[in-house]
N, C-alpha and C. Protein backbone atom coordinates (compact mmCIF):
# COMPACT_ATOMS: atom_id res chain seq x y z
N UNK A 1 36.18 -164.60 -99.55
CA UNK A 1 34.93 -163.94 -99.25
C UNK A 1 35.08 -163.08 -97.99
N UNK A 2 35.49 -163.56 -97.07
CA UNK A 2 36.29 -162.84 -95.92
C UNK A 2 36.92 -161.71 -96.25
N UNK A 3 38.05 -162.00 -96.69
CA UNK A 3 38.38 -160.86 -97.14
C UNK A 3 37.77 -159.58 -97.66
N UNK A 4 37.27 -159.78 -98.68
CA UNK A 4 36.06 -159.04 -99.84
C UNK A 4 35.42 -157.98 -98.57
N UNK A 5 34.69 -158.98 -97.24
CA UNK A 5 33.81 -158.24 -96.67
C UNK A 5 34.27 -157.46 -95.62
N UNK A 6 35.65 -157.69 -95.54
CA UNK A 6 36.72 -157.08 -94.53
C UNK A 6 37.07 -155.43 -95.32
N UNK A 7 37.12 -155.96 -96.75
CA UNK A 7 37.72 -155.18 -97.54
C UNK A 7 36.47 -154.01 -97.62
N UNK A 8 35.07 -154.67 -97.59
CA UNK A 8 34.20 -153.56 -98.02
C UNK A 8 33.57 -152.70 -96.59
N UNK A 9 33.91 -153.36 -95.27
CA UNK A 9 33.61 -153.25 -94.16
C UNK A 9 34.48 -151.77 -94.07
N UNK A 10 36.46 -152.10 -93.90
CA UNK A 10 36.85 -151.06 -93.50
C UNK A 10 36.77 -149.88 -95.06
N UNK A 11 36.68 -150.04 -96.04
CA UNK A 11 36.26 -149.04 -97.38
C UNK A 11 35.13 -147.92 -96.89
N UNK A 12 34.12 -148.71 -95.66
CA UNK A 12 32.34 -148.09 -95.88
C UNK A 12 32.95 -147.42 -94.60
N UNK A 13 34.04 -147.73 -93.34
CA UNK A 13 34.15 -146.75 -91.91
C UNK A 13 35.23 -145.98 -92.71
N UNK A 14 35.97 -146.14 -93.65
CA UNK A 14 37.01 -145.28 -93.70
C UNK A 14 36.50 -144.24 -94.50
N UNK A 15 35.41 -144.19 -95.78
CA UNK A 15 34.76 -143.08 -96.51
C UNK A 15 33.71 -142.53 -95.55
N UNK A 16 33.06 -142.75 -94.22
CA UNK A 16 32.33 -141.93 -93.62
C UNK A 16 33.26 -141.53 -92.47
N UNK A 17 34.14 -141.84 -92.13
CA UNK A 17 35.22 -140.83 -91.21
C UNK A 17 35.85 -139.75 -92.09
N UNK A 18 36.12 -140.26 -93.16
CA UNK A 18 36.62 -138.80 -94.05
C UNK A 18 35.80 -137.84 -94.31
N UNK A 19 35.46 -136.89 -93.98
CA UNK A 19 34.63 -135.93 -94.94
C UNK A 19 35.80 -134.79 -95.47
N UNK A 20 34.77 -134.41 -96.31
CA UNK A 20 35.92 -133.47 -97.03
C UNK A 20 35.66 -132.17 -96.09
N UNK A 21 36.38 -131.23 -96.65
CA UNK A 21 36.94 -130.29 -95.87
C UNK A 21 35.35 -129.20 -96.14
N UNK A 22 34.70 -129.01 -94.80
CA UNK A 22 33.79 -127.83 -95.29
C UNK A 22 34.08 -126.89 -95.99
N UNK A 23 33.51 -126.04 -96.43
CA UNK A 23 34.13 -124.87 -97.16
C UNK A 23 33.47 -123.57 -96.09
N UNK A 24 34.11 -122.90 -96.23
CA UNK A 24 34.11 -122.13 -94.90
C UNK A 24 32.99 -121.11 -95.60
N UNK A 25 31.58 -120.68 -94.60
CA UNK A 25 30.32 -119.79 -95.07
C UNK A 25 31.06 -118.78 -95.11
N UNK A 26 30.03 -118.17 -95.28
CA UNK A 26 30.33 -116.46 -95.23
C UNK A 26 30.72 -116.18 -93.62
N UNK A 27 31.78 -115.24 -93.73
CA UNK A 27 32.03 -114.69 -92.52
C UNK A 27 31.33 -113.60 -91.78
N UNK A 28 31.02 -114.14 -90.75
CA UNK A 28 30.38 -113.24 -89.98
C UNK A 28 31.38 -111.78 -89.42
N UNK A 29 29.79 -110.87 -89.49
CA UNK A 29 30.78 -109.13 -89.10
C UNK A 29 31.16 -109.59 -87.46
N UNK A 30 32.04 -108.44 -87.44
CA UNK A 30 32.28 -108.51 -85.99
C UNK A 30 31.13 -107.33 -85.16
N UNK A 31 31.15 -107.58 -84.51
CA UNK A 31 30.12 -106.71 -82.94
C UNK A 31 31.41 -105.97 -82.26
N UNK A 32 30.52 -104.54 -82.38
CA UNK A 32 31.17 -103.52 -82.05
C UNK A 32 30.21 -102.58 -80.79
N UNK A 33 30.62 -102.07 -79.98
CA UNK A 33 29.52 -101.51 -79.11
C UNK A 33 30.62 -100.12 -78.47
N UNK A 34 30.02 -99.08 -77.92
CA UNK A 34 30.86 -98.31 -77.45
C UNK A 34 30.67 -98.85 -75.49
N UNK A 35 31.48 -98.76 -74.81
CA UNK A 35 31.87 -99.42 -73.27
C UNK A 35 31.95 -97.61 -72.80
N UNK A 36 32.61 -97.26 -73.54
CA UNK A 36 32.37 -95.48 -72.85
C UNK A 36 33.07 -94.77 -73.38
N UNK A 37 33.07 -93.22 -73.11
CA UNK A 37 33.82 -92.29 -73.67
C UNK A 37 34.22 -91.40 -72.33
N UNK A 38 35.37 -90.71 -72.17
CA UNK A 38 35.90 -90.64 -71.42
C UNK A 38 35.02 -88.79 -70.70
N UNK A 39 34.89 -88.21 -71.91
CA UNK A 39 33.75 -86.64 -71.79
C UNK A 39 33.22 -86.59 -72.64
N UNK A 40 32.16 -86.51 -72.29
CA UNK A 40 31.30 -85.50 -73.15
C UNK A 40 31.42 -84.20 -73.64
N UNK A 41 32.18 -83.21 -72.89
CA UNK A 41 32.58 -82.06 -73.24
C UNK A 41 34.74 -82.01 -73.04
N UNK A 42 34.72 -81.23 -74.16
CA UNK A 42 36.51 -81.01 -74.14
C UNK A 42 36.89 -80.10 -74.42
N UNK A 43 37.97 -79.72 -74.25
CA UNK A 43 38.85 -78.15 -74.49
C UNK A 43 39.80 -78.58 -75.62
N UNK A 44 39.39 -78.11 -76.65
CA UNK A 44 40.22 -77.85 -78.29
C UNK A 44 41.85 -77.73 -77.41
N UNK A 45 42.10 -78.03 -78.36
CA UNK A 45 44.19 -78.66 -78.44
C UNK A 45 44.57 -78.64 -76.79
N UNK A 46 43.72 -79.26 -75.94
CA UNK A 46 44.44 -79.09 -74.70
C UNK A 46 43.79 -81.04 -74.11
N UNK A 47 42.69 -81.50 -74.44
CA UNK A 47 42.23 -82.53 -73.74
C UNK A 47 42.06 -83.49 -74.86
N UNK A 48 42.44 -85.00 -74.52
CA UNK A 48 42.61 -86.06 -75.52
C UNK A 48 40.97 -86.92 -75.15
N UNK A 49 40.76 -87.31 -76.12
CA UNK A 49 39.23 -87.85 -76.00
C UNK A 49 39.55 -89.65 -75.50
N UNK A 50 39.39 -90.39 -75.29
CA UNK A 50 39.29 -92.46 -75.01
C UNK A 50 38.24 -92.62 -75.15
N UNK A 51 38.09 -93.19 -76.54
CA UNK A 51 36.87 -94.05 -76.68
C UNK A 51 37.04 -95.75 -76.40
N UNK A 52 36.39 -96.30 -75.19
CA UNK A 52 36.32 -97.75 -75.13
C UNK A 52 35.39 -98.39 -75.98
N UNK A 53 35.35 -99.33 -76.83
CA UNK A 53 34.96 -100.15 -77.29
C UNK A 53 34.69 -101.67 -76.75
N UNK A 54 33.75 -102.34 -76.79
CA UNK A 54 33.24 -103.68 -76.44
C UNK A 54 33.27 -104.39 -78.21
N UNK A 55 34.39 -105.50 -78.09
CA UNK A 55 34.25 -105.82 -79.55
C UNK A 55 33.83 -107.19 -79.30
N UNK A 56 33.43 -108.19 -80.32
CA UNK A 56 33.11 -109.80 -80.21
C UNK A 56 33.46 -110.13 -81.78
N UNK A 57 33.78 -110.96 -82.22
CA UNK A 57 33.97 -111.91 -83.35
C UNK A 57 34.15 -113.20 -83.30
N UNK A 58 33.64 -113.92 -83.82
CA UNK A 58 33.10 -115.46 -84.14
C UNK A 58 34.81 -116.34 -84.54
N UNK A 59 35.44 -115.01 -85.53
CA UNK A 59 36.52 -115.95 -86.44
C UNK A 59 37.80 -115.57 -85.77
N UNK A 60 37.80 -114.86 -84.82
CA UNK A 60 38.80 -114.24 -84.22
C UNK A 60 39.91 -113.78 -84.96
N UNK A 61 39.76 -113.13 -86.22
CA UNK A 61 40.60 -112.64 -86.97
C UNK A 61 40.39 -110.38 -87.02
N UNK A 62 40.63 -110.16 -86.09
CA UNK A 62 40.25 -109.16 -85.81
C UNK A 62 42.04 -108.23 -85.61
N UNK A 63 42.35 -107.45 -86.07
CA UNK A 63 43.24 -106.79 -86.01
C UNK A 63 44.53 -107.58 -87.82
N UNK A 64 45.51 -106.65 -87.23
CA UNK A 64 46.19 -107.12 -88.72
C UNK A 64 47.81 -107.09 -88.45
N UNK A 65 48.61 -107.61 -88.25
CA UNK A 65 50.31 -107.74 -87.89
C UNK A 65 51.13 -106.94 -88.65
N UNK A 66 50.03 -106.03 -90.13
CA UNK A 66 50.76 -105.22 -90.71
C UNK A 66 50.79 -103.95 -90.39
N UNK A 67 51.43 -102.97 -90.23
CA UNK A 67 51.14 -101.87 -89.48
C UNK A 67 50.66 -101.15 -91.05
N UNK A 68 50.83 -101.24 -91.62
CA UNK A 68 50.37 -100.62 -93.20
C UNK A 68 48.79 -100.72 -93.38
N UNK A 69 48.55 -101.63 -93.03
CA UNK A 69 47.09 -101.70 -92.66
C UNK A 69 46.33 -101.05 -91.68
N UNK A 70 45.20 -100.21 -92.25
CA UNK A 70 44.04 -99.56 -91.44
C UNK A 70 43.05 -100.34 -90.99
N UNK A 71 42.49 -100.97 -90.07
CA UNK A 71 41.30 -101.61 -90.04
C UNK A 71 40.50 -100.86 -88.83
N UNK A 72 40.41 -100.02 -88.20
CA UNK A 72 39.78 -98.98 -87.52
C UNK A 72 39.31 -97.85 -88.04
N UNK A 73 37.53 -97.77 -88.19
CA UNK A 73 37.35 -96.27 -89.20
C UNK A 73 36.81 -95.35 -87.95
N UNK A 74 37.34 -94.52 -87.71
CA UNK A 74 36.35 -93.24 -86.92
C UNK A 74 36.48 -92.22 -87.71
N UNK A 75 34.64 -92.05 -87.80
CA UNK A 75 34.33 -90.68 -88.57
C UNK A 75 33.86 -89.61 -87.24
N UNK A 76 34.70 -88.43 -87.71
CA UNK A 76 34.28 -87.36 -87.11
C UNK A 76 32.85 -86.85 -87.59
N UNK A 77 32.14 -86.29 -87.06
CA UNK A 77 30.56 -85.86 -88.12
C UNK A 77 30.98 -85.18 -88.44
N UNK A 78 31.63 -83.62 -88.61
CA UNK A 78 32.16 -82.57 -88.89
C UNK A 78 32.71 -82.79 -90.09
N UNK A 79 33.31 -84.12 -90.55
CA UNK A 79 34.29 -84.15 -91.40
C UNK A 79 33.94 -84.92 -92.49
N UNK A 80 33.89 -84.86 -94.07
CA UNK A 80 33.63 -85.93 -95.32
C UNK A 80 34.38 -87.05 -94.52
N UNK A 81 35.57 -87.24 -94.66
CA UNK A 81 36.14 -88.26 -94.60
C UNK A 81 36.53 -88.94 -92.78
N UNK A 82 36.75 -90.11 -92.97
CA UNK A 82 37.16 -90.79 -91.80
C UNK A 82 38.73 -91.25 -91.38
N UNK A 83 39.10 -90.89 -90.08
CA UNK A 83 40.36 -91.26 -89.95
C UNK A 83 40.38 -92.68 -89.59
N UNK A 84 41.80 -93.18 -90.15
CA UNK A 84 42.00 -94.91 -90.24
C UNK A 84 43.21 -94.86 -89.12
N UNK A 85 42.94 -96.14 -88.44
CA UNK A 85 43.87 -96.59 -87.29
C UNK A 85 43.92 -97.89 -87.54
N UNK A 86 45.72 -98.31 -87.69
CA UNK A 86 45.82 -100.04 -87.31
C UNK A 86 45.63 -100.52 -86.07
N UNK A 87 45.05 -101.86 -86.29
CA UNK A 87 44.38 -102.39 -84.89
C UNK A 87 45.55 -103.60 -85.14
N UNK A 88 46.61 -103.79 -83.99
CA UNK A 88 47.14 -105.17 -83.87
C UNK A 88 46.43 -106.00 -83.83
N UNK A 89 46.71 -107.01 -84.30
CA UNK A 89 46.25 -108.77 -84.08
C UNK A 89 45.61 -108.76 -82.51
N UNK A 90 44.02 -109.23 -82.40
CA UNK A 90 43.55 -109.24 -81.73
C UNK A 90 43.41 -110.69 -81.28
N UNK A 91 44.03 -111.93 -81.38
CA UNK A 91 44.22 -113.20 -81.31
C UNK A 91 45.13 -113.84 -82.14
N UNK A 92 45.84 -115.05 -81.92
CA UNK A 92 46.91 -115.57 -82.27
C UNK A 92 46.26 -115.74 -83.85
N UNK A 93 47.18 -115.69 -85.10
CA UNK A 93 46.97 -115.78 -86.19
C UNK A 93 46.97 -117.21 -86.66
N UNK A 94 45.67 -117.57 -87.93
CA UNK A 94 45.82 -119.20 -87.96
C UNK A 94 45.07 -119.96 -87.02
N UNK A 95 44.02 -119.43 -86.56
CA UNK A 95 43.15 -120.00 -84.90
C UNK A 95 41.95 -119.37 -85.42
N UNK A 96 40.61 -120.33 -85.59
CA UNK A 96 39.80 -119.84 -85.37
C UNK A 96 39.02 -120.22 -84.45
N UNK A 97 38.76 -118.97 -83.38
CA UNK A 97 38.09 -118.77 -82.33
C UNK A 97 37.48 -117.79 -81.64
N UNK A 98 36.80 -117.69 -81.18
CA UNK A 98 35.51 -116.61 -80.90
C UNK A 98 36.18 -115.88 -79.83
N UNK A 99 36.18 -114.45 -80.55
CA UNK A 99 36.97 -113.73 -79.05
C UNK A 99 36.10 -112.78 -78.49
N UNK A 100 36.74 -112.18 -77.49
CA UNK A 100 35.50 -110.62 -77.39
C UNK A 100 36.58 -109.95 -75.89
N UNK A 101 36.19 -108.45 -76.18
CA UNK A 101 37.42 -107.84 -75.53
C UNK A 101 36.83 -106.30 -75.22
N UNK A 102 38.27 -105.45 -74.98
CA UNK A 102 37.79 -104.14 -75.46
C UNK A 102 38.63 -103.68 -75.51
N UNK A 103 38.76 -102.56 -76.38
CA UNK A 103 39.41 -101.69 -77.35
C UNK A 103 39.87 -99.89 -77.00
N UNK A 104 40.54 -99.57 -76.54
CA UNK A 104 40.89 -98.16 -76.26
C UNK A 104 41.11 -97.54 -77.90
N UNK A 105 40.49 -96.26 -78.10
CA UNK A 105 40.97 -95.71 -79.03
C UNK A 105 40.95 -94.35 -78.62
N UNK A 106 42.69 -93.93 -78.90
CA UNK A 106 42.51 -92.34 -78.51
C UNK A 106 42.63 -91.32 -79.21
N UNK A 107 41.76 -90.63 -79.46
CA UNK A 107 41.40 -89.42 -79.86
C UNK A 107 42.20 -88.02 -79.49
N UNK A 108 43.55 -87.37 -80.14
CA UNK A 108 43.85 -86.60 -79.97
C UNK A 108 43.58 -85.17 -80.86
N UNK A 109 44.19 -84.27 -80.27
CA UNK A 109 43.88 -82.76 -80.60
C UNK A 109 42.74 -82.26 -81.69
N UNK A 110 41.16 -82.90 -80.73
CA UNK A 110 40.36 -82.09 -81.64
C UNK A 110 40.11 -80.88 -81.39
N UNK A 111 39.87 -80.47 -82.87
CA UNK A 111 39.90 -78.46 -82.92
C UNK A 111 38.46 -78.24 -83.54
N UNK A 112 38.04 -76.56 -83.06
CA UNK A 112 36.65 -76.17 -83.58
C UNK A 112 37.29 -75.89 -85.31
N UNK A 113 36.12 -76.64 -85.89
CA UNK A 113 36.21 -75.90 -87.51
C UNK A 113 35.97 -74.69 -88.00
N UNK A 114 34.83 -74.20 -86.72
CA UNK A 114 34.47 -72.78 -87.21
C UNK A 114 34.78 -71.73 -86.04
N UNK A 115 34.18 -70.64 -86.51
CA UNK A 115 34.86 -69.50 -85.46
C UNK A 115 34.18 -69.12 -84.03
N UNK A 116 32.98 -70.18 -83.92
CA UNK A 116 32.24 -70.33 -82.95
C UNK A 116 33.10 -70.32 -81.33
N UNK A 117 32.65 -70.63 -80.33
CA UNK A 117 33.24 -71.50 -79.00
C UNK A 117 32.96 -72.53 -78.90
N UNK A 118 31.98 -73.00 -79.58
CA UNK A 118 32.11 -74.35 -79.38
C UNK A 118 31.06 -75.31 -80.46
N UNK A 119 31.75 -76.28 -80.72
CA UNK A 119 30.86 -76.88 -81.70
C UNK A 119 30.54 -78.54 -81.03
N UNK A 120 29.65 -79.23 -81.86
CA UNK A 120 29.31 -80.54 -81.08
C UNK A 120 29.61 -81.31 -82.43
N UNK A 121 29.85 -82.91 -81.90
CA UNK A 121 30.34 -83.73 -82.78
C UNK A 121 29.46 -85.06 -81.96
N UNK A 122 30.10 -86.01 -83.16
CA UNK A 122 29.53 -87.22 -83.04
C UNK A 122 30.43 -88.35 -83.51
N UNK A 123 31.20 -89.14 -83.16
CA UNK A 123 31.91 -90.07 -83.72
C UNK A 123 31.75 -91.35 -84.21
N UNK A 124 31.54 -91.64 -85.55
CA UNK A 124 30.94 -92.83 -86.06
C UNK A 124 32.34 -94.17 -86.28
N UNK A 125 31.90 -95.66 -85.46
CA UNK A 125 33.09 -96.02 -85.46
C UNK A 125 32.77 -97.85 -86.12
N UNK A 126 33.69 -97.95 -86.79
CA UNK A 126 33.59 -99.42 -87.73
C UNK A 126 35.04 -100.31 -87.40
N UNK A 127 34.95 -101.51 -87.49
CA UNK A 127 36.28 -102.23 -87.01
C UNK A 127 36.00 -103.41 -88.37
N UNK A 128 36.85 -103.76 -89.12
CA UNK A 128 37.12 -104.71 -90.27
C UNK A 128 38.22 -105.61 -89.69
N UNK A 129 37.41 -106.73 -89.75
CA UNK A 129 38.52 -107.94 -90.17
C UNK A 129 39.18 -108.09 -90.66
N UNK A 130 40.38 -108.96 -90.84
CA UNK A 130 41.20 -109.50 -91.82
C UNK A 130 40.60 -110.42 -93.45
N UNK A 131 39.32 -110.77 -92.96
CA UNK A 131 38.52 -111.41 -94.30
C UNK A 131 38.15 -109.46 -95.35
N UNK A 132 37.79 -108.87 -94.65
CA UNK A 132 37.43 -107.27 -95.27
C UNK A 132 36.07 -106.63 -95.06
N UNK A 133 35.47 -107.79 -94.15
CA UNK A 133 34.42 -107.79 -93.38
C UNK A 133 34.15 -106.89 -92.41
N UNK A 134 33.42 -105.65 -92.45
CA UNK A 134 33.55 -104.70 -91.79
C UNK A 134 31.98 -104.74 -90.84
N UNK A 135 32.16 -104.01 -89.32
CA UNK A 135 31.19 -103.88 -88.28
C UNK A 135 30.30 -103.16 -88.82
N UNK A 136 29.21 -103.35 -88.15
CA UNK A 136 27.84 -102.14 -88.30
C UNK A 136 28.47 -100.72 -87.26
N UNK A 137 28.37 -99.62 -87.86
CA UNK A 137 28.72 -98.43 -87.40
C UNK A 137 27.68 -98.77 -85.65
N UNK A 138 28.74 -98.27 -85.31
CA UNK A 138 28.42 -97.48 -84.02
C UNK A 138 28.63 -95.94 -83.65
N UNK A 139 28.02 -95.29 -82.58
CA UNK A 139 28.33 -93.98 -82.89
C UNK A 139 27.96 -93.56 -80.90
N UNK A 140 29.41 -92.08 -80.82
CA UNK A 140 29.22 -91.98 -79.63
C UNK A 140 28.25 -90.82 -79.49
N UNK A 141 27.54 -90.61 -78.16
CA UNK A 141 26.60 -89.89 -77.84
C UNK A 141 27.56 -88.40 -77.81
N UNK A 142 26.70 -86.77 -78.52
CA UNK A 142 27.15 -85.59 -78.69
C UNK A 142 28.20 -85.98 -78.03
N UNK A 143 29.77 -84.80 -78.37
CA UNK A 143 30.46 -84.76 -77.43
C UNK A 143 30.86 -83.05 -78.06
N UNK A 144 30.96 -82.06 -77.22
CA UNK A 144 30.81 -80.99 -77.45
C UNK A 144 32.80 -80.31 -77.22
N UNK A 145 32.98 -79.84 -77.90
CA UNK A 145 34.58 -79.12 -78.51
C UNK A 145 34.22 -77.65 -77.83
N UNK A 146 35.22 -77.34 -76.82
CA UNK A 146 34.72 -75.71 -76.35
C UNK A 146 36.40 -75.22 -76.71
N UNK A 147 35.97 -73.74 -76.95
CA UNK A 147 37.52 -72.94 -77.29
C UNK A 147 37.70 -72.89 -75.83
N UNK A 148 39.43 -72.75 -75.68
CA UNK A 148 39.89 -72.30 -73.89
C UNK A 148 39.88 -70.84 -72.86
């Protein structure tokens, strides 16, 4: 009988210390903010633009070890499409943990599209996880392109 209640004693601590493995929710986006831009105004093929970024993520899976991989979108306004940049591993891979940082991205040789002196732009910017989980756009304040 001893036994039995020994037996059902450690059965009832050993099935409530086990739980099974959560299953992991939905992943949260990462937080993206702009920290600054380096001008507001620039000289076509002569001055490089730095956009700082303020990033945060919950899963700390932010960047990618493949260089084949794009996970940085900046849209020019000027332009349909958006240019892609790999973002290295932004925390050790296999770790989940809440990071938050900031991000240089540099912007070289923008040119006027039209035959103007100067045109104005706007840069719309998104950062994706490694889950495929992508940021809410952010976007930098005018930044105006003058011919030299």
């Amino acid at each position: 009988m001893m036994r039995l209640l020994l037996f059902a004693l450690f059965t009832a601590v050993w099935m409530t210390s086990c739980k099974k493995e959560e299953e992991k929710g939905p992943n949260s986006a990462p937080i993206i903010s702009i920290a600054s831009v380096s001008a507001d105004s620039i000289t076509e093929f002569q001055d490089s633009l730095l956009i700082v970024l303020n990033y945060e993520d919950a899963e700390g899976n932010l960047g990618n070890p493949n260089p084949d991989i794009f996970d940085l979108e900046l849209k020019d306004s000027r332009l349909a499409s958006p240019d892609l940049y790999h973002v290295k591993p932004l925390a050790p891979e296999g770790y989940t943990l809440h990071i938050r940082g900031t991000l240089r991205v540099k912007v070289n040789t923008l040119f006027l599209l039209g035959n103007g002196s100067a045109e104005t732009t706007r840069f719309t910017i998104r950062l994706r996880d490694r889950d495929g989980v992508w940021s809410e756009p952010t976007e930098t304040d005018p930044i105006t392109i003058v011919r030299p």
